[in-house]
N, C-alpha and C. Protein backbone atom coordinates (compact mmCIF):
# COMPACT_ATOMS: atom_id res chain seq x y z
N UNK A 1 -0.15 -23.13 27.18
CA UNK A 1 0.72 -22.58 26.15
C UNK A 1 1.25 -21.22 26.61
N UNK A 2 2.58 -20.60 26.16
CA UNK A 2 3.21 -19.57 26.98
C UNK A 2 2.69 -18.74 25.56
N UNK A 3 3.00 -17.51 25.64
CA UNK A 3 2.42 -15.88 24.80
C UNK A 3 3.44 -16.21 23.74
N UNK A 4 4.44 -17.36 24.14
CA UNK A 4 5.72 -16.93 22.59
C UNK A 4 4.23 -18.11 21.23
N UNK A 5 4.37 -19.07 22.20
CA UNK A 5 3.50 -19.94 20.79
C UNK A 5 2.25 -18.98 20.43
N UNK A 6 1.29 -18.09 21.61
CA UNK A 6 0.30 -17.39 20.81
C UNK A 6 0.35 -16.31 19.86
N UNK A 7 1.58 -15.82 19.92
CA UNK A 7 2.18 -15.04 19.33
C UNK A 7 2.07 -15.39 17.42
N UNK A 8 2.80 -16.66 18.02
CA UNK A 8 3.53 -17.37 16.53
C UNK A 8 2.26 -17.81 16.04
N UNK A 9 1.09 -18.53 16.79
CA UNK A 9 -0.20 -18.62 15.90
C UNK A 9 -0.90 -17.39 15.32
N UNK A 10 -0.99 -16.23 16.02
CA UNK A 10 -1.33 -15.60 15.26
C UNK A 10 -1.16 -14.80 14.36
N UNK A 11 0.40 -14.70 14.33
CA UNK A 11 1.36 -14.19 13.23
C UNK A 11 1.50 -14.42 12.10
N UNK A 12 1.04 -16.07 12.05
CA UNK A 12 0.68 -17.30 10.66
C UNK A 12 -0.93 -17.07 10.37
N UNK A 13 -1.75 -16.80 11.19
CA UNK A 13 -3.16 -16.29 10.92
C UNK A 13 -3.25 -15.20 10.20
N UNK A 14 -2.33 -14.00 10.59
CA UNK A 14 -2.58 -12.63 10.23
C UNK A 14 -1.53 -13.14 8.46
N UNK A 15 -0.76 -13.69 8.62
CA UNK A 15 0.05 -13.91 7.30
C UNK A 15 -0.74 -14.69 6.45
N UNK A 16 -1.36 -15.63 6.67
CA UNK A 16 -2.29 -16.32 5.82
C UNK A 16 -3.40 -15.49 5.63
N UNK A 17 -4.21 -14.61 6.43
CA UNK A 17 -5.43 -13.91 6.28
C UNK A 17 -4.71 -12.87 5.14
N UNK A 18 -3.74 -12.12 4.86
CA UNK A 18 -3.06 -11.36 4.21
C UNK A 18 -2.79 -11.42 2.79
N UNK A 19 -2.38 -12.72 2.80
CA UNK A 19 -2.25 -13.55 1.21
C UNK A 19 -3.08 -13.86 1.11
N UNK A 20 -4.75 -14.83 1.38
CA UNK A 20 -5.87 -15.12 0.60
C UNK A 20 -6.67 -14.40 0.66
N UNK A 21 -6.64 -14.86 -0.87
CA UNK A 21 -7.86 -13.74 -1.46
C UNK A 21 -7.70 -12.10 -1.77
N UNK A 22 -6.45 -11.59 -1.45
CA UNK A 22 -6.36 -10.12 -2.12
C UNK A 22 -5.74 -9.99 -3.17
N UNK A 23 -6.64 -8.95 -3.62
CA UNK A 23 -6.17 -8.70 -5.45
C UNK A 23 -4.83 -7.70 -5.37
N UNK A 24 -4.08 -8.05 -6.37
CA UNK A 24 -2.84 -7.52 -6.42
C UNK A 24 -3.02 -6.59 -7.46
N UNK A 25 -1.91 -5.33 -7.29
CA UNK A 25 -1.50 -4.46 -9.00
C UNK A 25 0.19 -5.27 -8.48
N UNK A 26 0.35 -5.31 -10.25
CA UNK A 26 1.64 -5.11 -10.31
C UNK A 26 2.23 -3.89 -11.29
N UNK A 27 3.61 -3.28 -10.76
CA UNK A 27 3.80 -2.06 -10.92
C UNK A 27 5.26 -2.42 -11.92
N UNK A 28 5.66 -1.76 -13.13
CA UNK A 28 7.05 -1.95 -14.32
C UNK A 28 7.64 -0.86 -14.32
N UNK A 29 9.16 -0.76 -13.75
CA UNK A 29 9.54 0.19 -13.90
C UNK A 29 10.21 -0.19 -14.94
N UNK A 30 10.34 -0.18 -16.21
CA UNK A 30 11.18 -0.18 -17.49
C UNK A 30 12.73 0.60 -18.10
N UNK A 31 12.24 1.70 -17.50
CA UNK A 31 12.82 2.71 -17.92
C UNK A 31 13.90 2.87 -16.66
N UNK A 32 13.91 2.43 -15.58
CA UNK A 32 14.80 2.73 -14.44
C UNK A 32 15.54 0.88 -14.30
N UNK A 33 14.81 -0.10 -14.28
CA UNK A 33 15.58 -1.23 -13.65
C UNK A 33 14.62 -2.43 -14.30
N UNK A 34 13.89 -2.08 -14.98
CA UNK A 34 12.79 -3.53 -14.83
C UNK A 34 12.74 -3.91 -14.15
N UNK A 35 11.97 -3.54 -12.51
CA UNK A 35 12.01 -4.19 -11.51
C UNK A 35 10.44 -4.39 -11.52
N UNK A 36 9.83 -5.47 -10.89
CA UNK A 36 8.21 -4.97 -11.46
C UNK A 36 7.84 -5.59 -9.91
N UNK A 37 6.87 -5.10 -8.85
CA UNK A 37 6.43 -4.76 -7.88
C UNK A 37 5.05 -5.12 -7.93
N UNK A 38 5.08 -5.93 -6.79
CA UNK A 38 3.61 -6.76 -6.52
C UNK A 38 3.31 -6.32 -5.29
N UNK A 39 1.98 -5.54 -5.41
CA UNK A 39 1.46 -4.99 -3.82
C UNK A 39 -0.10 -5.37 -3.68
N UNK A 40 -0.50 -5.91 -2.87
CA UNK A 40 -1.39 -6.65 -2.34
C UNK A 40 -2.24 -6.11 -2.25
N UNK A 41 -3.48 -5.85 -2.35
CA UNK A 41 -4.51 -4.81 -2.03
C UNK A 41 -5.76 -5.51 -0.95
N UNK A 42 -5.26 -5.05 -0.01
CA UNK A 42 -6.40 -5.97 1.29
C UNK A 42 -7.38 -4.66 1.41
N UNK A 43 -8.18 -5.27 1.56
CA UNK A 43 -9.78 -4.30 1.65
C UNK A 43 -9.22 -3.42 -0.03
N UNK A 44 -9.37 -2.29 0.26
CA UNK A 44 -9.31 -1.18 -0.98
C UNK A 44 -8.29 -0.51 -1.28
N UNK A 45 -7.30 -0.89 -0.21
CA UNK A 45 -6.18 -0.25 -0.24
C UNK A 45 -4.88 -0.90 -0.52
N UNK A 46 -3.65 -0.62 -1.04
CA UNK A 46 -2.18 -1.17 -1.01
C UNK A 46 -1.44 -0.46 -0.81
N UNK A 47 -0.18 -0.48 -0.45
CA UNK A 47 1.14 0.05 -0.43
C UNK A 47 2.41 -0.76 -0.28
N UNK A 48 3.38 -0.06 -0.87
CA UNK A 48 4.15 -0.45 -0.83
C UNK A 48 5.33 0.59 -0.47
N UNK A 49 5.80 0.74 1.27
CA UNK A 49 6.52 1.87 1.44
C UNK A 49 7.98 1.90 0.49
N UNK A 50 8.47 3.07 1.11
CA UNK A 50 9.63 3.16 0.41
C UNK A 50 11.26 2.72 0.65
N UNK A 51 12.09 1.68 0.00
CA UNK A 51 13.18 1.20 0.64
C UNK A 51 13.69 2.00 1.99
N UNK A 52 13.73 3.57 1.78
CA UNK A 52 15.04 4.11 3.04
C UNK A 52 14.35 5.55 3.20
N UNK A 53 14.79 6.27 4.32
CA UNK A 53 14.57 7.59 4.45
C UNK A 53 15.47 8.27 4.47
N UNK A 54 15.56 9.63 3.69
CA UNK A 54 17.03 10.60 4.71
C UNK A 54 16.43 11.51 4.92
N UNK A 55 17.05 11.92 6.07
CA UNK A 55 16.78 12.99 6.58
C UNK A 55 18.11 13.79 6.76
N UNK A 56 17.73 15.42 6.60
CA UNK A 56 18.75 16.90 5.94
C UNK A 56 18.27 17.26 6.61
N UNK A 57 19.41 18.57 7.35
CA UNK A 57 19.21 19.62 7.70
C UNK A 57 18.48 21.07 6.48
N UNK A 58 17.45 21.08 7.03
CA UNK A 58 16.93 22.31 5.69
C UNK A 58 16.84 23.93 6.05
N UNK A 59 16.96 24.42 7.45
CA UNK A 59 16.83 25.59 8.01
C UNK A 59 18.32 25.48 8.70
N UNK A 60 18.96 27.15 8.45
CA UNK A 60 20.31 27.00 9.40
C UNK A 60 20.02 28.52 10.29
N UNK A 61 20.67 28.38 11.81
CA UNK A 61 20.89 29.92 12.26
C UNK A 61 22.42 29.78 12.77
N UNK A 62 22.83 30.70 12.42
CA UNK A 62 24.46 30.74 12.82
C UNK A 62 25.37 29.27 12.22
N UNK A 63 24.74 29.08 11.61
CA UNK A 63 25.54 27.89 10.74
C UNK A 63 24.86 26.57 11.26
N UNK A 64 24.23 26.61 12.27
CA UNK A 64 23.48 25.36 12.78
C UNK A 64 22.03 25.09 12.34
N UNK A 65 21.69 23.70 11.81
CA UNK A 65 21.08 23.00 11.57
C UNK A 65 19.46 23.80 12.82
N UNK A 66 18.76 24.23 12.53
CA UNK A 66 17.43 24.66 13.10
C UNK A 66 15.99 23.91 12.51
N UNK A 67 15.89 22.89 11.61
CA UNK A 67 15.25 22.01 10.92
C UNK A 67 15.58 21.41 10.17
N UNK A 68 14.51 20.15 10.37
CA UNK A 68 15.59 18.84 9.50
C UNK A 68 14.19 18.57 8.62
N UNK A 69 14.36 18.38 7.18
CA UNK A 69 13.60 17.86 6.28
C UNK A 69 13.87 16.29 6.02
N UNK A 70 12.34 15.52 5.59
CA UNK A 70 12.77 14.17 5.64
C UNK A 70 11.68 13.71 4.31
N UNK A 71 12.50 12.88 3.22
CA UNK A 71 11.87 12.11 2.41
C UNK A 71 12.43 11.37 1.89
N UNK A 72 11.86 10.14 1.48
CA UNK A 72 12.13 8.60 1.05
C UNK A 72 12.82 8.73 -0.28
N UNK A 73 13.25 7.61 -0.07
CA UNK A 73 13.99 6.91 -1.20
C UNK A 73 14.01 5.68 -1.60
N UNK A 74 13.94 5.36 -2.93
CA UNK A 74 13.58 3.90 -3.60
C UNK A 74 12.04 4.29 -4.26
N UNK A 75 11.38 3.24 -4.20
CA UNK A 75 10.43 3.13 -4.80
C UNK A 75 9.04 2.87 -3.51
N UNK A 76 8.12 3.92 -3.95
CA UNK A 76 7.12 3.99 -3.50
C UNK A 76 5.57 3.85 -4.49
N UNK A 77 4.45 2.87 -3.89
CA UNK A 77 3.58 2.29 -4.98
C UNK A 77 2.26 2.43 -3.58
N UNK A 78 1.03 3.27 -4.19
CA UNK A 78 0.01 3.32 -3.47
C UNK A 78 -1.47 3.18 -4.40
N UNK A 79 -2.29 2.48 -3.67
CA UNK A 79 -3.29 2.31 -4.75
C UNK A 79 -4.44 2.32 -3.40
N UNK A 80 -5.37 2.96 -4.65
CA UNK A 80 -6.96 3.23 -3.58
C UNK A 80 -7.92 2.75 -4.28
N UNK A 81 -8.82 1.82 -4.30
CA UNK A 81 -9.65 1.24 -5.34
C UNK A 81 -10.82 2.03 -5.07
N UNK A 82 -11.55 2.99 -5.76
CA UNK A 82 -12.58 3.68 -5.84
C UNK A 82 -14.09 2.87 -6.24
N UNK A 83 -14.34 2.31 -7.30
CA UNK A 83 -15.20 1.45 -7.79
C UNK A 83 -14.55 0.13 -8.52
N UNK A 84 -15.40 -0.72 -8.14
CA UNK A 84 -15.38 -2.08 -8.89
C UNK A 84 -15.99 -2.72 -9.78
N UNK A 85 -15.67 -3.06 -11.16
CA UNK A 85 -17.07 -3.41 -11.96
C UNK A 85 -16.36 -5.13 -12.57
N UNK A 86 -16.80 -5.92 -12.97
CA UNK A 86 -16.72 -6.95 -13.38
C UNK A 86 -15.38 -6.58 -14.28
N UNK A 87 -15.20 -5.78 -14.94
CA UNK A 87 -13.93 -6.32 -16.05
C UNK A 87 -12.70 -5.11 -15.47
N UNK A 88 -12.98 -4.13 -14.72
CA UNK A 88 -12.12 -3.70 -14.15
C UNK A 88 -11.97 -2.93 -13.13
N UNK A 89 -11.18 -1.82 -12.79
CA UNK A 89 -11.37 -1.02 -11.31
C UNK A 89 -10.95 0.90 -11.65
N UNK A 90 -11.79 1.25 -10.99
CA UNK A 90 -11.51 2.72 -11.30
C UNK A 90 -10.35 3.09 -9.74
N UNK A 91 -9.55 3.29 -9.46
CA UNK A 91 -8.60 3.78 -8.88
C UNK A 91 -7.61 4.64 -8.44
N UNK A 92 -7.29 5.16 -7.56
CA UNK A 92 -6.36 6.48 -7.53
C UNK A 92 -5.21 5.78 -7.19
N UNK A 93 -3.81 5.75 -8.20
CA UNK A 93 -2.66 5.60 -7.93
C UNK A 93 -1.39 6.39 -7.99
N UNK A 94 -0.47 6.40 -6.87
CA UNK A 94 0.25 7.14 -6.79
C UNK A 94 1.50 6.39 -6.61
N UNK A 95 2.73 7.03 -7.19
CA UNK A 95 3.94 6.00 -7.89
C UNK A 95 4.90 6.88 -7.65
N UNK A 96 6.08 6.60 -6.54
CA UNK A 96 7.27 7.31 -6.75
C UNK A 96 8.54 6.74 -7.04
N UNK A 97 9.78 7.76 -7.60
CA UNK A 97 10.66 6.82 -7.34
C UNK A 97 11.85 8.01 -7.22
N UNK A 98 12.13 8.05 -5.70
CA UNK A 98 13.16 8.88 -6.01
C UNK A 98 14.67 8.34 -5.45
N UNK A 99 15.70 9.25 -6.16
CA UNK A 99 16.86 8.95 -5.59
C UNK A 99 17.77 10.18 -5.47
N UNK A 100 18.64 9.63 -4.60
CA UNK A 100 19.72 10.45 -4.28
C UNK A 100 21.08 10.54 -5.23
N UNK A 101 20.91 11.84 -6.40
CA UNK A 101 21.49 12.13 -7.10
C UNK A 101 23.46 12.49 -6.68
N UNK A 102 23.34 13.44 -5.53
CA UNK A 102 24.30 13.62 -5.35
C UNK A 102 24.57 14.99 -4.27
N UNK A 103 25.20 15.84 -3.87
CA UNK A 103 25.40 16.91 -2.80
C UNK A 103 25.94 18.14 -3.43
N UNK A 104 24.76 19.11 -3.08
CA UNK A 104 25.34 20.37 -3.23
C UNK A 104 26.02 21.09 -2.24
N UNK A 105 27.71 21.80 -2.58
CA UNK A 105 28.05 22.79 -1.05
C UNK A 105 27.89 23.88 -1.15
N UNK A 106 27.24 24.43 0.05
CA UNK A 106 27.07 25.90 0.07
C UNK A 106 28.31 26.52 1.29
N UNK A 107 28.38 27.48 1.14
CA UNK A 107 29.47 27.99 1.81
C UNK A 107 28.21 29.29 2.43
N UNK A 108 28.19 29.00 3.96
CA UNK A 108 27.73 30.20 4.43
C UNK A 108 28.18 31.58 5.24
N UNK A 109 29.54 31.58 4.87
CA UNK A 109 30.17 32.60 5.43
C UNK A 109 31.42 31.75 6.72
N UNK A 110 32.29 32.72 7.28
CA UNK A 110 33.34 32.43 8.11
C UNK A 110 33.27 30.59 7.62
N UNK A 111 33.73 30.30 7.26
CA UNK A 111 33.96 28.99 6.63
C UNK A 111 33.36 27.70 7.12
N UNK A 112 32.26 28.21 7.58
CA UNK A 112 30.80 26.97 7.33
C UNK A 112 30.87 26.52 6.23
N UNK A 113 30.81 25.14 5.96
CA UNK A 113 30.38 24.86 4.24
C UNK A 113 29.21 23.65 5.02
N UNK A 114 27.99 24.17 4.13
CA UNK A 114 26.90 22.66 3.70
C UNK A 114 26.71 22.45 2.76
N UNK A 115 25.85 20.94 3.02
CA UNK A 115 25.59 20.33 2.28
C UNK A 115 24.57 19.86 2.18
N UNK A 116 24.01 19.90 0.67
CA UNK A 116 22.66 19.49 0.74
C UNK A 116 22.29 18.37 -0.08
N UNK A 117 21.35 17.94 -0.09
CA UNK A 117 21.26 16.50 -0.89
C UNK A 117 20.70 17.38 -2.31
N UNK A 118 20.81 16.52 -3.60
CA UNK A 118 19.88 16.57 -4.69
C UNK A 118 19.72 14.96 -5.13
N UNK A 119 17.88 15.51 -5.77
CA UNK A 119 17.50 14.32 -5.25
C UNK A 119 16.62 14.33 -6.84
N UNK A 120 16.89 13.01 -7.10
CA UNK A 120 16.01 12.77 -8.96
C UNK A 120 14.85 12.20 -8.09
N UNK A 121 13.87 12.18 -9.02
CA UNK A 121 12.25 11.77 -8.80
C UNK A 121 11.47 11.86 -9.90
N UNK A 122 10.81 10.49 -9.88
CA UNK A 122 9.63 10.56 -11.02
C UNK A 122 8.19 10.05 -9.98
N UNK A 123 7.37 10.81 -10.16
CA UNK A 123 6.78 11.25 -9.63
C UNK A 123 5.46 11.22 -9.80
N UNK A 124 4.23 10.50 -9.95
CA UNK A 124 3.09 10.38 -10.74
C UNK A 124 1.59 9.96 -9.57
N UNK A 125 0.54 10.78 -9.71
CA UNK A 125 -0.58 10.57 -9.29
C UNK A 125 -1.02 10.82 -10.03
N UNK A 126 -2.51 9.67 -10.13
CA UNK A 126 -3.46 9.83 -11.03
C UNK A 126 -4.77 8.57 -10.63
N UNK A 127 -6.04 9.49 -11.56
CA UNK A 127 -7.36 8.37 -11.34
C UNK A 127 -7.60 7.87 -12.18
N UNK A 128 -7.84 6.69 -12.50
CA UNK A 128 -6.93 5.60 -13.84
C UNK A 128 -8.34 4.50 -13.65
N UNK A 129 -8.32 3.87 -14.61
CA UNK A 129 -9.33 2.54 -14.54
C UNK A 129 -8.40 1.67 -14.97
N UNK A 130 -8.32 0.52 -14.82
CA UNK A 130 -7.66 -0.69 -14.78
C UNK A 130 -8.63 -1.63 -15.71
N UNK A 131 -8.01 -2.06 -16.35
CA UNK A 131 -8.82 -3.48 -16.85
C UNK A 131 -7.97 -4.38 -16.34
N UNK A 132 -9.00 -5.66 -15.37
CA UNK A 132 -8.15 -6.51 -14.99
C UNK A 132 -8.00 -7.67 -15.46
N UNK A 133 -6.65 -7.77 -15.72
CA UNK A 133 -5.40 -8.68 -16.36
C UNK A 133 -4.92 -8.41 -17.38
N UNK A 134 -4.95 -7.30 -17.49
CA UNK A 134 -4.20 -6.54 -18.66
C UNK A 134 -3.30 -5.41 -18.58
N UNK A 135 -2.26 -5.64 -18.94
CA UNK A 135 -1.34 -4.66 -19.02
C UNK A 135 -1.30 -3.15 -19.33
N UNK A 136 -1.10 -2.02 -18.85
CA UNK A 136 -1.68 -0.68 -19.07
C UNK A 136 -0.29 0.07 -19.17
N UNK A 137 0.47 0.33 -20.30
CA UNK A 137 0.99 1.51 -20.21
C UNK A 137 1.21 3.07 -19.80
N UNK A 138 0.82 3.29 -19.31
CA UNK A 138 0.75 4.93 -18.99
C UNK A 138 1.91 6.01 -19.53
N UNK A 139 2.76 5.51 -20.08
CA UNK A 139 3.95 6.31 -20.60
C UNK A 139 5.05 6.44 -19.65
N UNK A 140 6.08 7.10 -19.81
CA UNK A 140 7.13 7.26 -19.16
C UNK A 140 7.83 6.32 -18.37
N UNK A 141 7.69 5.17 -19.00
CA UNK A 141 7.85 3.94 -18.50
C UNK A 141 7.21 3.09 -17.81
N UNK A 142 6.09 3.63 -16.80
CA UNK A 142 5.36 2.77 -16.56
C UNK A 142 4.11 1.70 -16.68
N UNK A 143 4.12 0.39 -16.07
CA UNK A 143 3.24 -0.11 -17.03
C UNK A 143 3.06 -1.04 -15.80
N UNK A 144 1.17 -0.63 -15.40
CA UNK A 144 0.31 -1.71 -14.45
C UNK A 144 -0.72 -2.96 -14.84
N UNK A 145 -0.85 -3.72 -14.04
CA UNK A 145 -1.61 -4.57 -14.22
C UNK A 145 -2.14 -5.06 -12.87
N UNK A 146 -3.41 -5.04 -13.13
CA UNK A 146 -4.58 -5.12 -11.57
C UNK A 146 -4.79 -6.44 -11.78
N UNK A 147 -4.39 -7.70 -10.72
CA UNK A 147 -4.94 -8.89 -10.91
C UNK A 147 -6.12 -9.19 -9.44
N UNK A 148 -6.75 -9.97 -9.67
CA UNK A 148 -8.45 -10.19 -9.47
C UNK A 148 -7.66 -11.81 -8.76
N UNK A 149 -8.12 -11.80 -7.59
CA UNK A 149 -7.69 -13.67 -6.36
C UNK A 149 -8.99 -13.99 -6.65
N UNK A 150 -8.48 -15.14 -7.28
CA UNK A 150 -10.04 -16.34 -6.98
C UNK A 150 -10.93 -16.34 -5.76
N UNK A 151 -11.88 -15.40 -5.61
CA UNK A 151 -12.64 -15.86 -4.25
C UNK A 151 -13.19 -17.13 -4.74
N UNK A 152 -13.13 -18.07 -5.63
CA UNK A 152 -13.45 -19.55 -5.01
C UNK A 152 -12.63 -20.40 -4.91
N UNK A 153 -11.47 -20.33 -3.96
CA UNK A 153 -10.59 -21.08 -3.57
C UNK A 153 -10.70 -21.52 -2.28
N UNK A 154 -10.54 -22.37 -1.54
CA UNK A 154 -10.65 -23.12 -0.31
C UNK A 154 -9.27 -22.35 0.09
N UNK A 155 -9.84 -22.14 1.72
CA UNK A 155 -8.83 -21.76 2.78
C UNK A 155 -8.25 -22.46 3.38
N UNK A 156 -8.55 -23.55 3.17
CA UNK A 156 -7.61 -24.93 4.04
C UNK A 156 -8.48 -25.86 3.76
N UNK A 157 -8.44 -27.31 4.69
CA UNK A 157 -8.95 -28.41 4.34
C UNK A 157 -9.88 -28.61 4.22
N UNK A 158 -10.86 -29.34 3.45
CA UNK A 158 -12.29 -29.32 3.19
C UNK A 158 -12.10 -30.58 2.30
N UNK A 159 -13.59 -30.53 1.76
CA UNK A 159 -14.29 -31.69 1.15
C UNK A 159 -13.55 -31.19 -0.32
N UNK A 160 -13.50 -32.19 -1.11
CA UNK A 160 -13.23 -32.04 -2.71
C UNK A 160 -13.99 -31.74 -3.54
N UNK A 161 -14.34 -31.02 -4.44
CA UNK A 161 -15.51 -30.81 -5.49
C UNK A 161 -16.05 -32.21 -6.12
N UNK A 162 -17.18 -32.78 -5.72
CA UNK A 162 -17.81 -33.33 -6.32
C UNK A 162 -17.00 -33.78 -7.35
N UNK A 163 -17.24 -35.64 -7.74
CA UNK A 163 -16.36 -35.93 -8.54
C UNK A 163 -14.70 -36.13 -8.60
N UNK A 164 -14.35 -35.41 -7.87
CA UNK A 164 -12.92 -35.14 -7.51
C UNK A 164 -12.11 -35.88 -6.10
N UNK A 165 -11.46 -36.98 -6.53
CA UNK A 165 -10.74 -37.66 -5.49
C UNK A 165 -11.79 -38.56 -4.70
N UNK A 166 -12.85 -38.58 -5.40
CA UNK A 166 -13.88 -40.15 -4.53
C UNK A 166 -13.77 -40.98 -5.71
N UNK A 167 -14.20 -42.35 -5.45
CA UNK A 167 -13.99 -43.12 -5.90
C UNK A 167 -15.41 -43.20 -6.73
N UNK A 168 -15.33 -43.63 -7.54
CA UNK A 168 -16.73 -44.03 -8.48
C UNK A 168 -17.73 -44.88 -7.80
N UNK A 169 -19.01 -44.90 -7.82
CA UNK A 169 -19.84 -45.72 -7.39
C UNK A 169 -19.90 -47.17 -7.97
């Protein structure tokens, strides 16, 4: 077999190992789009980066750009699962959502003009307990829900549960 097929097997390994069995939050933005965001939580952790980056000039000397500042845009969703108890999860989550409002010009003399971005953001960290499968408001529009993957689900082919798909004696 050549490295392209080992490739592709283990690309479907790492994609299947990825989807079974991790518990998801899902994340409501209400108040911006009703868009609601499903991020996977493998081992203790999730994320979900952010659509785009820009990057600005933020320092000038002689009218030139001497540092460039850089932060995301769209929606950003991070979760850290701290403890686990049967009906829910204690957690640190952090939730952004910013956008690019629009450009301020500054005029810095002999007729340089910049420009700078302004930028809206809602903005939220916090250590939260979850009850899981239930919906949690937190205010300001947002609203999570921690769901729990069947660890007793079969990973592929196997025997049937007892009773199930044999024939009667």
């Amino acid at each position: 077999m050549t490295t392209k097929y080992f490739g592709a097997i283990i690309a479907m390994m790492l994609t299947s190992l990825a989807a079974f069995g991790a518990d998801k939050l899902s994340v409501v933005f209400p108040d911006t789009t009703n868009l609601v965001f499903t991020v996977p939580i493998i081992g203790k952790t999730g994320e979900r980066p952010y659509d785009a980056f820009l990057e600005y000039p933020s320092e000038y000397e002689d009218g030139r750009p001497t540092k460039l500042d850089r932060t995301g845009l769209g929606f950003y969703i991070s979760i850290e699962v701290i403890e686990e108890t049967e009906m829910g999860v204690r957690c640190k989550l952090k939730v952004d959502h910013h956008t690019l409002s629009g450009w301020n010009q500054y005029d810095i003399g002999n007729q340089i003009i910049v420009q700078q971005p302004i930028f809206a953001a809602l903005a939220t960290e916090s250590d939260i307990t979850l009850i899981i499968g239930q919906w949690l408001d937190i205010g300001s529009g947002l609203k999570f829900l921690y769901q729990r993957e069947n660890e007793s689900q079969q990973g592929g082919p196997g025997y049937p549960p007892q009773g199930v798909g044999s024939p009667d004696p």
